[in-house]
Protein backbone atom coordinates (compact mmCIF):
# COMPACT_ATOMS: atom_id res chain seq x y z
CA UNK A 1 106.94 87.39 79.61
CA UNK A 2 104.66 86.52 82.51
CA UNK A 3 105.47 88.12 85.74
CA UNK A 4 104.70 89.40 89.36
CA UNK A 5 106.15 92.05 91.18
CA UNK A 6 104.37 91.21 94.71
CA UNK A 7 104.35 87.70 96.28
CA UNK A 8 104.11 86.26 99.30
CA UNK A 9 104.69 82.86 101.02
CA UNK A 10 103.46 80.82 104.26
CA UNK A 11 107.03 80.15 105.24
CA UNK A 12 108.03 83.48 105.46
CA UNK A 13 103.98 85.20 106.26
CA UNK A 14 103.09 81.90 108.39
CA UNK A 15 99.38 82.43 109.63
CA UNK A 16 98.16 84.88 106.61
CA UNK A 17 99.59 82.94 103.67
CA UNK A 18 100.45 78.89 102.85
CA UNK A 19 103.11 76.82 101.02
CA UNK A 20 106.87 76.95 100.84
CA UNK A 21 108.96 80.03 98.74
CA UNK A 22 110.11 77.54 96.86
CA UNK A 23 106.97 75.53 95.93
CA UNK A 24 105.90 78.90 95.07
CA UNK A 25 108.09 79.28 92.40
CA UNK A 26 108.45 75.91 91.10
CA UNK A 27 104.47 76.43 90.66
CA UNK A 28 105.56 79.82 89.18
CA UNK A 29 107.94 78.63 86.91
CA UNK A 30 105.48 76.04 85.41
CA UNK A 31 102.85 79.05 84.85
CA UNK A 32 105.46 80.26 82.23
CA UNK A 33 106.60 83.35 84.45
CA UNK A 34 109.21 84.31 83.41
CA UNK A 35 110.16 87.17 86.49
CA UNK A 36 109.20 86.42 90.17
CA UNK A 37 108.78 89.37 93.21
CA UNK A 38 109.64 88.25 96.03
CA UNK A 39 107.97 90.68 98.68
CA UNK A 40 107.51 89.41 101.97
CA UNK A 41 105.61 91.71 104.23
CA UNK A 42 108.84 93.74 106.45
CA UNK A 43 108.64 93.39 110.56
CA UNK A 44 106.66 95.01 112.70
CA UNK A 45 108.11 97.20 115.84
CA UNK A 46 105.39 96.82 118.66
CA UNK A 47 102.91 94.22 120.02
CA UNK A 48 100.36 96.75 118.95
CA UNK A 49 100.80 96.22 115.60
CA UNK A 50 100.28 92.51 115.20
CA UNK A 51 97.52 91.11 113.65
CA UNK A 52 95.05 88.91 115.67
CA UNK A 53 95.76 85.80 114.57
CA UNK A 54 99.92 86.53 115.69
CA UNK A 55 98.43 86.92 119.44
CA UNK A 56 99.05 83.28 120.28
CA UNK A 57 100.45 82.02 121.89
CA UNK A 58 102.12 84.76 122.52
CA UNK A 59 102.82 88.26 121.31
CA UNK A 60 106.17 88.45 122.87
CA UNK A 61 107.17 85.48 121.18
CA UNK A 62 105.58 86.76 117.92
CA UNK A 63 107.08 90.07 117.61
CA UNK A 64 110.73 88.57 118.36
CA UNK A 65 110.05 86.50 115.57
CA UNK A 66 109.77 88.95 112.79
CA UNK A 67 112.81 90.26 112.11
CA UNK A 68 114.69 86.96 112.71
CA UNK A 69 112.60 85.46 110.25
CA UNK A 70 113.33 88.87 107.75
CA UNK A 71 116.80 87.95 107.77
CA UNK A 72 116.33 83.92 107.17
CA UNK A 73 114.15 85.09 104.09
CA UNK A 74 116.61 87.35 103.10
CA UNK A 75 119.14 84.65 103.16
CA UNK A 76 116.50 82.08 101.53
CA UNK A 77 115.58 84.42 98.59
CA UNK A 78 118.73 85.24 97.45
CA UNK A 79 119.78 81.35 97.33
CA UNK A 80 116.74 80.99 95.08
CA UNK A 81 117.40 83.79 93.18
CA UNK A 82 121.19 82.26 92.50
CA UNK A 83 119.56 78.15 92.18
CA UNK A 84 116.37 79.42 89.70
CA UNK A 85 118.38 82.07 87.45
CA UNK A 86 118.23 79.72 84.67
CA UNK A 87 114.79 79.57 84.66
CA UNK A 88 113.26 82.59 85.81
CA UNK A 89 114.34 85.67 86.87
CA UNK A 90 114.18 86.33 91.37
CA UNK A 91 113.67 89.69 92.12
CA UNK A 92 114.56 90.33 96.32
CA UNK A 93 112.47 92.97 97.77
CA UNK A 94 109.96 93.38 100.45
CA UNK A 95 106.50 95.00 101.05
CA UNK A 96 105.81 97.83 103.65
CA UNK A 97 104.37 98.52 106.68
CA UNK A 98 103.83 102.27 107.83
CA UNK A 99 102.17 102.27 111.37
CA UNK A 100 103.93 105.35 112.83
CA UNK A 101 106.20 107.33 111.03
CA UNK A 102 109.08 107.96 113.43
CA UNK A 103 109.11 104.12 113.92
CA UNK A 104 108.85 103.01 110.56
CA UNK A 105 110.64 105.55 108.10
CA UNK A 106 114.05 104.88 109.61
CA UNK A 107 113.47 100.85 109.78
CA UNK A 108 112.31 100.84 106.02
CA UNK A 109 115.14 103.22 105.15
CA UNK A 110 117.73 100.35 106.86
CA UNK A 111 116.19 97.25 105.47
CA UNK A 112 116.31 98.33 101.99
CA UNK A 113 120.03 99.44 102.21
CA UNK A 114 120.49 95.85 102.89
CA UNK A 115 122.52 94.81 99.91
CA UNK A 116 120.28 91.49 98.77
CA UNK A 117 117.13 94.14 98.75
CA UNK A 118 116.47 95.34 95.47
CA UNK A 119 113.31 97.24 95.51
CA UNK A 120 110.74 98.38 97.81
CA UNK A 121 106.90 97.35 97.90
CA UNK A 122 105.13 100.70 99.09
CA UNK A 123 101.88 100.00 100.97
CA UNK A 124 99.41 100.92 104.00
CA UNK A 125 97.78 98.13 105.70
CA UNK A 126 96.63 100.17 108.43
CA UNK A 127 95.08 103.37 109.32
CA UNK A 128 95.36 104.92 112.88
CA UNK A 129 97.07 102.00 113.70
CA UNK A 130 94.22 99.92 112.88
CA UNK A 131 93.82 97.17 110.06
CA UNK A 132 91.91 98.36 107.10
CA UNK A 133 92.19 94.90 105.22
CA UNK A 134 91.69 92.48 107.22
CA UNK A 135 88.07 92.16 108.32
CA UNK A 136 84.78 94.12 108.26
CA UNK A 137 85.31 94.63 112.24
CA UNK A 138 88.64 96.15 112.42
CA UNK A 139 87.19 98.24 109.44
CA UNK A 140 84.93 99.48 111.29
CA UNK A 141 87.36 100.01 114.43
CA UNK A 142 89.16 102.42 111.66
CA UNK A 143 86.27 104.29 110.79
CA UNK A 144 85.44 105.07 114.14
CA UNK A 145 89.21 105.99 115.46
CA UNK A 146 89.24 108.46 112.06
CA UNK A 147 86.03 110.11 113.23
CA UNK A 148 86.61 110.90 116.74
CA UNK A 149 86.41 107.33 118.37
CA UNK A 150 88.60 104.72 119.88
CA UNK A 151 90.17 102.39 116.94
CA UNK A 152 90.80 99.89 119.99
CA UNK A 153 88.72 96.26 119.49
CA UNK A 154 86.07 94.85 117.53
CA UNK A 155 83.26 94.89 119.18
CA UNK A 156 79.73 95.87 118.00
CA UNK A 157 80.30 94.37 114.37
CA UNK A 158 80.62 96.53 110.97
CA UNK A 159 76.90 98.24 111.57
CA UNK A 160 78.23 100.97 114.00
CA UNK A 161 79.34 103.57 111.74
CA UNK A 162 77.26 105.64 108.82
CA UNK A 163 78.23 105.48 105.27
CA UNK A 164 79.23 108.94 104.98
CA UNK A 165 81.80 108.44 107.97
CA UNK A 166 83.93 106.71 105.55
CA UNK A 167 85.18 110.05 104.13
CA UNK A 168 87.42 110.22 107.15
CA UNK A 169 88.73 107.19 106.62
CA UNK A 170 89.86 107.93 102.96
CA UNK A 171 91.50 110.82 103.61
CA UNK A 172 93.27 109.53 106.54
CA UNK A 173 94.25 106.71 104.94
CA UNK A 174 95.47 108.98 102.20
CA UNK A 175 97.68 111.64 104.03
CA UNK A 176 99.31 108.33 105.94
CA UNK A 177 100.06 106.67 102.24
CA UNK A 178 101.37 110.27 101.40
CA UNK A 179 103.93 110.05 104.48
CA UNK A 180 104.74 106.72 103.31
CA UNK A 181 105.27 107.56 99.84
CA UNK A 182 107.34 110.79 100.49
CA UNK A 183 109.50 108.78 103.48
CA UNK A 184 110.04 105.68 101.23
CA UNK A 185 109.65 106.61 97.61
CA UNK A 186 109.08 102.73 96.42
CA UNK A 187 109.78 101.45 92.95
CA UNK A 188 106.04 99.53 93.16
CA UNK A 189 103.21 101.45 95.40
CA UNK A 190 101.04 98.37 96.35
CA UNK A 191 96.82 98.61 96.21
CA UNK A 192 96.74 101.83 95.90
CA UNK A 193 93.32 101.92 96.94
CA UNK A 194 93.08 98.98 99.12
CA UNK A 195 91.09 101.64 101.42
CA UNK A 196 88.21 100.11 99.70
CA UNK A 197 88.06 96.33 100.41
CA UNK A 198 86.16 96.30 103.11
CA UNK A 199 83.94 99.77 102.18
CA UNK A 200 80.02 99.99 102.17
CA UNK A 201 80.68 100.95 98.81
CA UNK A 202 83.71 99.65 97.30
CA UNK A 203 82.93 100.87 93.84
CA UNK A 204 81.65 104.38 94.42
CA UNK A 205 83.21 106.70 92.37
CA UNK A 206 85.80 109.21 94.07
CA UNK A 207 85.38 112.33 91.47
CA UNK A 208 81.97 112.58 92.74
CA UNK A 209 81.57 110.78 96.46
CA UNK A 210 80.65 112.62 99.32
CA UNK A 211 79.17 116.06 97.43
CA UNK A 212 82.79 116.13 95.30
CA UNK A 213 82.61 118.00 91.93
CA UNK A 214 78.73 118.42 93.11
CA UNK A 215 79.53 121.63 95.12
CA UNK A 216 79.18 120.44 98.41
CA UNK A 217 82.63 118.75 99.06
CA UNK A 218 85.54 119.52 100.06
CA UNK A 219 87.28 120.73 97.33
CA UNK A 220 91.01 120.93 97.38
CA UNK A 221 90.82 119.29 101.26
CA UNK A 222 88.28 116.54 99.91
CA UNK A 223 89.55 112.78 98.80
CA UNK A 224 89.60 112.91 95.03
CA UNK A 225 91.92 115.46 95.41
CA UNK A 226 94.25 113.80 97.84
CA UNK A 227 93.96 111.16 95.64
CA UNK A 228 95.27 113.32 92.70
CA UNK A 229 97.67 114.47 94.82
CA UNK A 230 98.64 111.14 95.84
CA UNK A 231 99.22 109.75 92.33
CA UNK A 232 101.26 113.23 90.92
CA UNK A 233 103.76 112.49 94.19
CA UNK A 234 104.36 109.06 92.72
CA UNK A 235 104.22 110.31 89.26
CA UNK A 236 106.91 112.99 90.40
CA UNK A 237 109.57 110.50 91.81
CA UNK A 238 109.24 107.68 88.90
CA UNK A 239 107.46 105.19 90.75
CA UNK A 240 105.49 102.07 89.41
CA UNK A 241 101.27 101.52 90.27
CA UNK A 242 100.59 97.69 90.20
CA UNK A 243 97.67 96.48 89.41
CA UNK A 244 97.31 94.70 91.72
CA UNK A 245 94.60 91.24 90.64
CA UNK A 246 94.14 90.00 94.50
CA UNK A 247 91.02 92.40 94.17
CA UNK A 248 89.39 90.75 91.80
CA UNK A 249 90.03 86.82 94.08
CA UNK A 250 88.84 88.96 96.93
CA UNK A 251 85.38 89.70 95.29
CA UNK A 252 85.80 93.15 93.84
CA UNK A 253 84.60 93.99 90.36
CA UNK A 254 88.15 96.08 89.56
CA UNK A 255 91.83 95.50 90.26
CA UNK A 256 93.30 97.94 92.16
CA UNK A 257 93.31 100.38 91.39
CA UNK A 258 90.01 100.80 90.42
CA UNK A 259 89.13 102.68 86.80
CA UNK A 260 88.75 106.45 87.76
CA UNK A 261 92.09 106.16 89.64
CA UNK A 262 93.76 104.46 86.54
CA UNK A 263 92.13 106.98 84.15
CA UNK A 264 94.14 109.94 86.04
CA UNK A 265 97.19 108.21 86.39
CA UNK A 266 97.31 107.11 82.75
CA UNK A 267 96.75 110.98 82.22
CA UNK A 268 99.76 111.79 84.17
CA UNK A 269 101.84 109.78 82.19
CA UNK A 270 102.29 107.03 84.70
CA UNK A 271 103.10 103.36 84.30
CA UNK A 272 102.04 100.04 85.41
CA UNK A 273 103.72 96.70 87.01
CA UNK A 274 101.23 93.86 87.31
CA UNK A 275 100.98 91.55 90.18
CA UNK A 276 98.84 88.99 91.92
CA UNK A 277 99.86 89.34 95.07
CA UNK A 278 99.68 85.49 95.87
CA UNK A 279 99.94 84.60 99.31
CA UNK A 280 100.61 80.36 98.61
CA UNK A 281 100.83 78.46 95.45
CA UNK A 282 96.67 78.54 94.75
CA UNK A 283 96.88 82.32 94.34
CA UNK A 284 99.81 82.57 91.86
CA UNK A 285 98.66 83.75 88.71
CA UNK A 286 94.62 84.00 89.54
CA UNK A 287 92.66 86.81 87.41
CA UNK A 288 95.67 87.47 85.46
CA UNK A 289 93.82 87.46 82.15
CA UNK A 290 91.11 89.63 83.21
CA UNK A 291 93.50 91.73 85.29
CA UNK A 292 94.97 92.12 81.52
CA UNK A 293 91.89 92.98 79.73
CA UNK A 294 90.96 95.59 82.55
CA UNK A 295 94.13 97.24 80.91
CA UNK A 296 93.65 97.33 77.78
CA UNK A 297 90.14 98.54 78.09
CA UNK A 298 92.13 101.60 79.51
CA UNK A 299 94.24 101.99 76.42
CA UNK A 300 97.35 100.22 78.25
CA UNK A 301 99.71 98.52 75.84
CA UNK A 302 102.73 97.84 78.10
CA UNK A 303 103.61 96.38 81.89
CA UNK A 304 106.96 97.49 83.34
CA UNK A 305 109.24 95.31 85.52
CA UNK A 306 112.85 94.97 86.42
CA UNK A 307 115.52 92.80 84.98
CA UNK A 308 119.16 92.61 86.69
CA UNK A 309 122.23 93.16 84.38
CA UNK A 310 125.30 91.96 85.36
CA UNK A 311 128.41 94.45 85.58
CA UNK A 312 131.38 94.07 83.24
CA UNK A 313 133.53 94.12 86.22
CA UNK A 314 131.64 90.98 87.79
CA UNK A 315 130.18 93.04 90.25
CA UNK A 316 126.84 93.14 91.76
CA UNK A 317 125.24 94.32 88.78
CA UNK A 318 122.36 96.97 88.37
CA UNK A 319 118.84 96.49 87.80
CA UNK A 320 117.14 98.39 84.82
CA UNK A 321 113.91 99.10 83.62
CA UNK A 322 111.94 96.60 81.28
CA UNK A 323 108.83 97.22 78.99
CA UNK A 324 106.72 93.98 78.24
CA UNK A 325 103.89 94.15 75.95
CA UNK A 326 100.66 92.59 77.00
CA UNK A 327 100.54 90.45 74.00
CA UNK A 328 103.50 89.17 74.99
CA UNK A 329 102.89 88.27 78.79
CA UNK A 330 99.46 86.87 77.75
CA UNK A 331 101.32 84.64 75.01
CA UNK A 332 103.68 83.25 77.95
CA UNK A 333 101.26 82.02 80.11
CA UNK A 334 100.64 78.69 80.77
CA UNK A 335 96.88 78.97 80.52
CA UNK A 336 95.86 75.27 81.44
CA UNK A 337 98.22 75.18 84.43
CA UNK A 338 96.92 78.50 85.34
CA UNK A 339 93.84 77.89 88.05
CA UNK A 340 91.28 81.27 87.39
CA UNK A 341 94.01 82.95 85.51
């Protein structure tokens, strides 16, 4: 049973994804998925939290946009989820954003009491207020705004900070996704360690980076540990890690998370959802076979997802907790539909 817990769509993401939700899932449906996440990224609050490319015409325009367009994909999902439930199986849910606290705690809080909403897409996409994922410059912006500098702009490229002034980054980037993760508790926590994207060193390992476990880090302060820390808090409230395959379309040897990060929360007990994280019909499905074998070379034997049950009393219904085997999700794809699957 082929599957995806985090999806995206250019009518609902228009600018930083393509294609129409339903396209998407038609093109889903023919992969051989069998459940569909529908997580479209939640509105913003400010005109200091848009992305570049939402600047024009107009950010005043843009911002009013958002939640507008929450509510019409709201309304859009949940007529797919009624028109496709004889084919495949619509989840309703929506993916994070965690700027500022104050702002955002209270606005996730509401939108997922919304009764279409089913579950809750946990992520960080910034740092400081600044974009961590979207290119090399803003990185950089972050890196500098974490160790003492202005996060404002893009100027001077990604050559204006040193290696080892990533640290500060991590572990910022850490304590916000621990505010985020005690504030929202979400069913799926999204890239766990999307941090790394746009690193120097995307692949470095954490047990040991920056003088860790070598005697010269930081010990209980350092990132490995806030990492640990991280992953027990998740661990602690019964929450899902994807892994998440956009990593590997993105040019990144691992999902995410990547292996030392698995290792400990495989050690903890903890489970995995699986998702591609497709942002238009291209993307749905890509890496999914090698996203698989990274699990089992971990020892993984099962994904987890969600499947709705219907009440006796005709009601709403409840959704409940569903193992599915990799052998089985593998068998159900549609391999020579599926483009880099």
């Amino acid at each position: 049973m082929a599957f995806t817990m985090h999806s995206h769509s250019g009518q609902f993401c228009p600018g930083h994804a393509k294609d129409q939700l339903e396209e998407i899932i038609q093109h889903a449906i023919k992969l051989g998925f069998k459940t569909m996440g529908l997580s479209e990224h939640m509105p913003r609050t400010d005109v200091m939290d848009l992305y570049p490319e939402e600047l024009l015409p107009s950010p005043q325009e843009s911002l009013a946009a958002l939640a507008p367009r929450h509510e019409a994909y709201l309304s859009e999902a949940t007529r797919l989820r009624d028109a496709y439930a004889d084919r495949m199986h619509i989840l309703v849910g929506f993916e994070t954003e965690f700027l500022r606290p104050g702002d955002y705690a209270p606005l996730i809080r509401h939108l997922a009491a919304h009764p279409d909403v089913e579950y809750v897409v946990g992520s960080l996409h910034h740092v400081r207020g600044v974009p961590i994922d979207f290119n090399r410059e803003m990185y950089a912006a972050a890196v500098r705004a974490c160790n003492g500098g202005g996060g404002e702009g893009s100027d001077g490229g990604e050559e204006e900070y040193e290696d080892s002034e990533e640290e500060a980054l991590w572990m910022a980037y850490l304590d916000e996704q621990l505010a985020m993760l005690k504030a929202v508790k979400p069913r799926v926590v999204g890239h766990f360690d999307v941090v790394r994207l746009l690193s120097k060193q995307p692949q470095r390992d954490l047990r040991t980076a920056w003088g860790q476990g070598q005697g010269q880090g930081q010990g209980d302060d350092g990132v490995w540990s806030r990492v640990l820390r991280n992953l027990e808090a998740v661990r602690e409230y019964g929450g899902w890690l994807e892994c998440n395959t956009s990593a590997l379309r993105k040019g990144l040897p691992e999902p995410y998370p990547k292996r030392e990060i698995a290792e400990a929360w495989l050690a903890m007990g903890g489970r995995f959802t699986f998702s591609d994280d497709s942002h238009g019909i291209a993307q749905v499905g890509t890496n999914y076979l090698k996203g698989l074998e990274y699990l089992e070379g971990l020892g993984v034997k099962e994904v987890w997802t969600l499947e709705r049950q219907a009440a006796e009393d005709g009601g709403k219904g409840k959704l409940v907790e569903k193992a599915v085997s990799i052998d089985e999700f593998r068998a159900s794809l549609v391999l020579e539909e599926a483009q880099g699957a």
